[in-house]
Protein backbone atom coordinates (compact mmCIF):
# COMPACT_ATOMS: atom_id res chain seq x y z
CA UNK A 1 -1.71 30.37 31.61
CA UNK A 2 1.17 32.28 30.85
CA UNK A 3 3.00 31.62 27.79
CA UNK A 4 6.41 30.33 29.11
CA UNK A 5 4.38 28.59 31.59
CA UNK A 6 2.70 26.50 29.03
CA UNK A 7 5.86 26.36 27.03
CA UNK A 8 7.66 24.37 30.14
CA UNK A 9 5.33 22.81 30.79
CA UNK A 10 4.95 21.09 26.74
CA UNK A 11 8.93 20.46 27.44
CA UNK A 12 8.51 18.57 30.55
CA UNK A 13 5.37 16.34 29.00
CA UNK A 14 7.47 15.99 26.24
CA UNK A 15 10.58 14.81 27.97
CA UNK A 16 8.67 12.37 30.16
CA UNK A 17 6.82 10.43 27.12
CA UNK A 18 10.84 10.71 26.03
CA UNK A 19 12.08 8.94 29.04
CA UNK A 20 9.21 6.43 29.04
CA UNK A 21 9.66 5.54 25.69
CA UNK A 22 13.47 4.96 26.63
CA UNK A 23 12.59 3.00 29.30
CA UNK A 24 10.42 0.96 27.40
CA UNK A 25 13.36 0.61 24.86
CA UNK A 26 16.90 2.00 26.15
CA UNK A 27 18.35 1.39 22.77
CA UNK A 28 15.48 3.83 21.03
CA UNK A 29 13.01 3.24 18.34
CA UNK A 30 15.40 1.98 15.47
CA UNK A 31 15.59 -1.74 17.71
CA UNK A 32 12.42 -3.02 17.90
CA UNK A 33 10.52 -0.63 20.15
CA UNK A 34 7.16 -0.77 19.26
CA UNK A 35 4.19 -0.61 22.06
CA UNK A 36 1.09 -1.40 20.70
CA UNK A 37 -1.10 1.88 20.74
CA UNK A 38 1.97 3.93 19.83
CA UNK A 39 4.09 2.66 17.14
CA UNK A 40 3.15 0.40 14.60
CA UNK A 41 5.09 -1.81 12.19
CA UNK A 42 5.36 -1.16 7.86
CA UNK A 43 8.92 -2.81 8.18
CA UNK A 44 6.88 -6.42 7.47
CA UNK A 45 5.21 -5.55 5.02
CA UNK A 46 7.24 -3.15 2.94
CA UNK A 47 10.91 -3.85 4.66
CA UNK A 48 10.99 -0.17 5.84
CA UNK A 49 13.60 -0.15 8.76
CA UNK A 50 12.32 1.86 11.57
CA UNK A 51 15.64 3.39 12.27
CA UNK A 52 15.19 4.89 8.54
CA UNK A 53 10.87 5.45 9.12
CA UNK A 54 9.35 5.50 12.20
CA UNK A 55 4.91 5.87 12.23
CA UNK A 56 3.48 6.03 14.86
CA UNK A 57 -0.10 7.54 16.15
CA UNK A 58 1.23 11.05 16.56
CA UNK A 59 2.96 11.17 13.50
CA UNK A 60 0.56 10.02 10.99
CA UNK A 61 -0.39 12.28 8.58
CA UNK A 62 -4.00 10.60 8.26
CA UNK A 63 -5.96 8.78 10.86
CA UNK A 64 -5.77 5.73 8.38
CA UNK A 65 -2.17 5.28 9.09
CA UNK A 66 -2.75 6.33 12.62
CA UNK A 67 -6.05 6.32 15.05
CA UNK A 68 -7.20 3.64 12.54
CA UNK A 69 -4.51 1.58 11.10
CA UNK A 70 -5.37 -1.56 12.82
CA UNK A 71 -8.40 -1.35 10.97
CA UNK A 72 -6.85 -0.49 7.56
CA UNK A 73 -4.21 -3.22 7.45
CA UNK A 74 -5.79 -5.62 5.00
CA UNK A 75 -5.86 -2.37 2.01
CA UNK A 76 -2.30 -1.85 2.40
CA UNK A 77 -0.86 -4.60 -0.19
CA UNK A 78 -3.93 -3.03 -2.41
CA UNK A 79 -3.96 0.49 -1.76
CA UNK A 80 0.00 1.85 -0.78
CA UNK A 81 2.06 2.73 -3.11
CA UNK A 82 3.64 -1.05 -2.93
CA UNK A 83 0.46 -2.01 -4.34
CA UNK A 84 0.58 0.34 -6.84
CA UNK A 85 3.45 -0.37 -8.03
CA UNK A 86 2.08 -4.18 -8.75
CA UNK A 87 -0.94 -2.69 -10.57
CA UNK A 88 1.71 -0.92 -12.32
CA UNK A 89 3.56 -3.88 -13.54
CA UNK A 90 0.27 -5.85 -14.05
CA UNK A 91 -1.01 -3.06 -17.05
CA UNK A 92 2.96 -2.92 -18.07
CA UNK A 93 2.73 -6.73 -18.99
CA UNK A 94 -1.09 -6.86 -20.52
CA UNK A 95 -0.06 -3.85 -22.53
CA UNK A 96 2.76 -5.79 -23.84
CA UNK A 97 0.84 -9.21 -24.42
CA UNK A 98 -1.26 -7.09 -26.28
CA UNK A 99 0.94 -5.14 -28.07
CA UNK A 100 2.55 -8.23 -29.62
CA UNK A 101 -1.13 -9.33 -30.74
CA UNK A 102 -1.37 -6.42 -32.79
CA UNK A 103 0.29 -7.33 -36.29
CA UNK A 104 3.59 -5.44 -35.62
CA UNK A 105 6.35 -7.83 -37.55
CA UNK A 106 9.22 -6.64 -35.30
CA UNK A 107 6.88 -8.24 -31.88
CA UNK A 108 5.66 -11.43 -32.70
CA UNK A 109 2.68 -12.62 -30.09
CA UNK A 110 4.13 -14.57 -27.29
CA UNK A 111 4.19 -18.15 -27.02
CA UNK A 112 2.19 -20.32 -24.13
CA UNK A 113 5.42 -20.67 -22.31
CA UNK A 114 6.31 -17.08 -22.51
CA UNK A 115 2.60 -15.79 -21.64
CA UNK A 116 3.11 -17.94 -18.38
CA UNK A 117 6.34 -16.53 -17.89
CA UNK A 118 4.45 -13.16 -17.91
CA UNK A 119 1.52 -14.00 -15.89
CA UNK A 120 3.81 -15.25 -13.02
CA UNK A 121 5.58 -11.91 -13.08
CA UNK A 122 2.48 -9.95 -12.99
CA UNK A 123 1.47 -11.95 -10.31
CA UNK A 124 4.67 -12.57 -7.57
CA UNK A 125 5.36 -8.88 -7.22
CA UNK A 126 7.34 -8.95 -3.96
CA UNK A 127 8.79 -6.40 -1.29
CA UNK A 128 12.33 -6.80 -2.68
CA UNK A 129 10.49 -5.49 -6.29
CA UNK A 130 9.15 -2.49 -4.63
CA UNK A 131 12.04 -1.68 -2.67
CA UNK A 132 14.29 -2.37 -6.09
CA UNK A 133 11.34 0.09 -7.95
CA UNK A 134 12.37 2.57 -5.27
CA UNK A 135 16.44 2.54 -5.67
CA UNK A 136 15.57 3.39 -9.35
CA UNK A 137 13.03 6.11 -8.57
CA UNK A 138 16.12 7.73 -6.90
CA UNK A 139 18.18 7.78 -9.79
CA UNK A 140 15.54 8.37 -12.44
CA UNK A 141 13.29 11.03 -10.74
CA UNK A 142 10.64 9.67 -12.21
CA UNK A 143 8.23 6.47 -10.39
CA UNK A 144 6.87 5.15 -13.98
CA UNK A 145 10.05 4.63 -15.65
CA UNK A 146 11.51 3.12 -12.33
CA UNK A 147 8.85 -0.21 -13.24
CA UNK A 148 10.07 0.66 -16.78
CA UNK A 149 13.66 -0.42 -15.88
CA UNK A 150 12.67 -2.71 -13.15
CA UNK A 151 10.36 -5.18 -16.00
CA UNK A 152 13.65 -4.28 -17.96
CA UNK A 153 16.19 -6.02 -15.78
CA UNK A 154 13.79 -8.82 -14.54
CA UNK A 155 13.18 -9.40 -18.68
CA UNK A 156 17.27 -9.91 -18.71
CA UNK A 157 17.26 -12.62 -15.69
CA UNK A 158 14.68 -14.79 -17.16
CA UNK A 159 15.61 -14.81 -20.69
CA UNK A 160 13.40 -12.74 -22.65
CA UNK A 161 15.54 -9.58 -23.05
CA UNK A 162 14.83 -9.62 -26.67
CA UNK A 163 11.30 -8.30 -25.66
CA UNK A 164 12.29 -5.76 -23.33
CA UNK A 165 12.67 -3.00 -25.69
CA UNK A 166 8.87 -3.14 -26.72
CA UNK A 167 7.72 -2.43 -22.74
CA UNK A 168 6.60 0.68 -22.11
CA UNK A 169 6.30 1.16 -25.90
CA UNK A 170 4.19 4.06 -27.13
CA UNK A 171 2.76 4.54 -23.60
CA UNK A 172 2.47 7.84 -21.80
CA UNK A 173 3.04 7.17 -17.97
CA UNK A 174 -0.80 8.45 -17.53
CA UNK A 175 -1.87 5.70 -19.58
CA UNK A 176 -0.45 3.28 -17.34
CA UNK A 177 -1.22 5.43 -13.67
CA UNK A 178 -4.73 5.84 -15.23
CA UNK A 179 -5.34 2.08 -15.73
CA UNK A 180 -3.57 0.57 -12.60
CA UNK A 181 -5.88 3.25 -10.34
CA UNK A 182 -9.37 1.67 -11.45
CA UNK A 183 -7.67 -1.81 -11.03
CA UNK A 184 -6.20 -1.41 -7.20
CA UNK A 185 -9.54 0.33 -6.66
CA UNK A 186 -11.78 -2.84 -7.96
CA UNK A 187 -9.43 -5.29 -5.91
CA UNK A 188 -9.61 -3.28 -2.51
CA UNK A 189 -13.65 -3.22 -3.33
CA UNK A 190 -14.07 -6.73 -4.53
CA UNK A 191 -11.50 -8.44 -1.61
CA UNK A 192 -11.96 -6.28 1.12
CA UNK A 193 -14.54 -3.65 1.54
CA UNK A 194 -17.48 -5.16 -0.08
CA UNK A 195 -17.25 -8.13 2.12
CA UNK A 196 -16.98 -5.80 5.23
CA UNK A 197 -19.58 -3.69 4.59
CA UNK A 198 -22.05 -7.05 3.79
CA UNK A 199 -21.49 -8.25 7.09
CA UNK A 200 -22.45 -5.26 8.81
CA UNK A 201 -25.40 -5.02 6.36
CA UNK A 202 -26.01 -8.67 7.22
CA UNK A 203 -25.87 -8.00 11.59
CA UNK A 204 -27.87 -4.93 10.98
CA UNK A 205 -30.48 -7.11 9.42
CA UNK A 206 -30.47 -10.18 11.77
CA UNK A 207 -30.50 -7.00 14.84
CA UNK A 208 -33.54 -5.74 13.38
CA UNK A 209 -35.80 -8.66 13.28
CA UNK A 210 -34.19 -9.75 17.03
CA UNK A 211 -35.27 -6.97 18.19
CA UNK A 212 -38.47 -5.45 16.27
CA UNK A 213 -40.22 -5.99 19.24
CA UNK A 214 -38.11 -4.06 21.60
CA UNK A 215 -39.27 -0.26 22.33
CA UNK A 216 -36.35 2.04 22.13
CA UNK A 217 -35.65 5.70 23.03
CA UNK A 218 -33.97 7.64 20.83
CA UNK A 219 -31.09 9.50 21.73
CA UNK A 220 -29.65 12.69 20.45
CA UNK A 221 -26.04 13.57 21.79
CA UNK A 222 -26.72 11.40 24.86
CA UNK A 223 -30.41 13.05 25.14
CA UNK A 224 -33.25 11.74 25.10
């Protein structure tokens, strides 16, 4: 086919997905169109507005976030950069716990109270934290010092800003990347993929004794 051929032709395809997708939605992708095979929602879970992001199949970068991301939902808190970011704050505040265990007289070791205080931080890392970690990031240049400041502030607001000067301390960022990787990586295991892949272990298992005494052809490619 000619070039200019196949050239209208790509414009008219592409103008009647346009006009389907604007009858679907007149008002356009940024109010809550969303059909179910094309476009798919991080605005729940990470508060991106769609008028700001929109993913969809065809503009995925990876077939996790497209083809497959129905099937990929339950890493995201564990494995996108939100949940890095709360591995992140997690080694931030051990480091710290730790740090004031270590003898120094200026960082005394942290009371019961205040350990809980920390714990609970490490723990309720929310969308409004990430999306906070991200305003910083944009003003700093630089994503490990954006928790930095972030632990900072949040240190201020629930009265322990005397501390706040000892986070981070004597820390290169790699030490902190290079610990929160192994950690997201043991959760997403341990939560999620383990327990998938023992259940197909487990139906492959109960399939083979239901039917060891079924003859089967094998198939290559749809051959026999």
């Amino acid at each position: 086919e000619r070039p200019d051929r196949m050239a209208h032709t790509a414009a008219a395809a592409a103008g009647a997905a346009a006009a389907a997708m604007q009858r679907q939605n007149p008002d356009g992708p940024g109010h809550g169109w969303a059909p179910a095979r094309l476009a798919y929602g991080l605005k729940a879970t990470y508060g991106l507005r769609t008028q700001e992001v929109f993913f969809c199949e065809l503009s995925a970068l990876s077939p996790l976030d497209g083809r497959y991301a129905s099937k990929t939902d339950a890493l995201r808190p564990i494995l996108s950069e939100a949940g890095f970011m709360h591995h992140r704050v997690k080694v931030e505040i051990a480091w710290l716990v730790a740090l004031s265990e270590a003898g120094f007289a200026e960082l005394k070791p942290f009371s019961p109270g205040a350990r809980a205080v920390l714990e609970k931080l490490a723990g309720e890392f929310s969308e409004a934290d990430a999306e906070r970690i991200k305003a910083i990031e944009a003003v700093t240049n630089h994503d490990v010092k954006a928790v930095e400041y972030l632990l900072r502030d949040k240190f201020d607001t629930i009265g322990i800003g005397a501390y706040k000067e000892f986070i981070h301390f004597g820390l290169p960022s790699q030490d902190i990347n290079n610990t929160a990787i192994p950690l997201l990586f043991k959760q997403a295991l341990q939560s999620t993929m383990l327990p998938q892949l023992e259940a197909v272990l487990k139906d492959i298992k109960e399939a083979s004794h239901s039917w060891k005494n079924i003859p089967l052809l094998a198939h290559t490619h749809g051959q026999p």
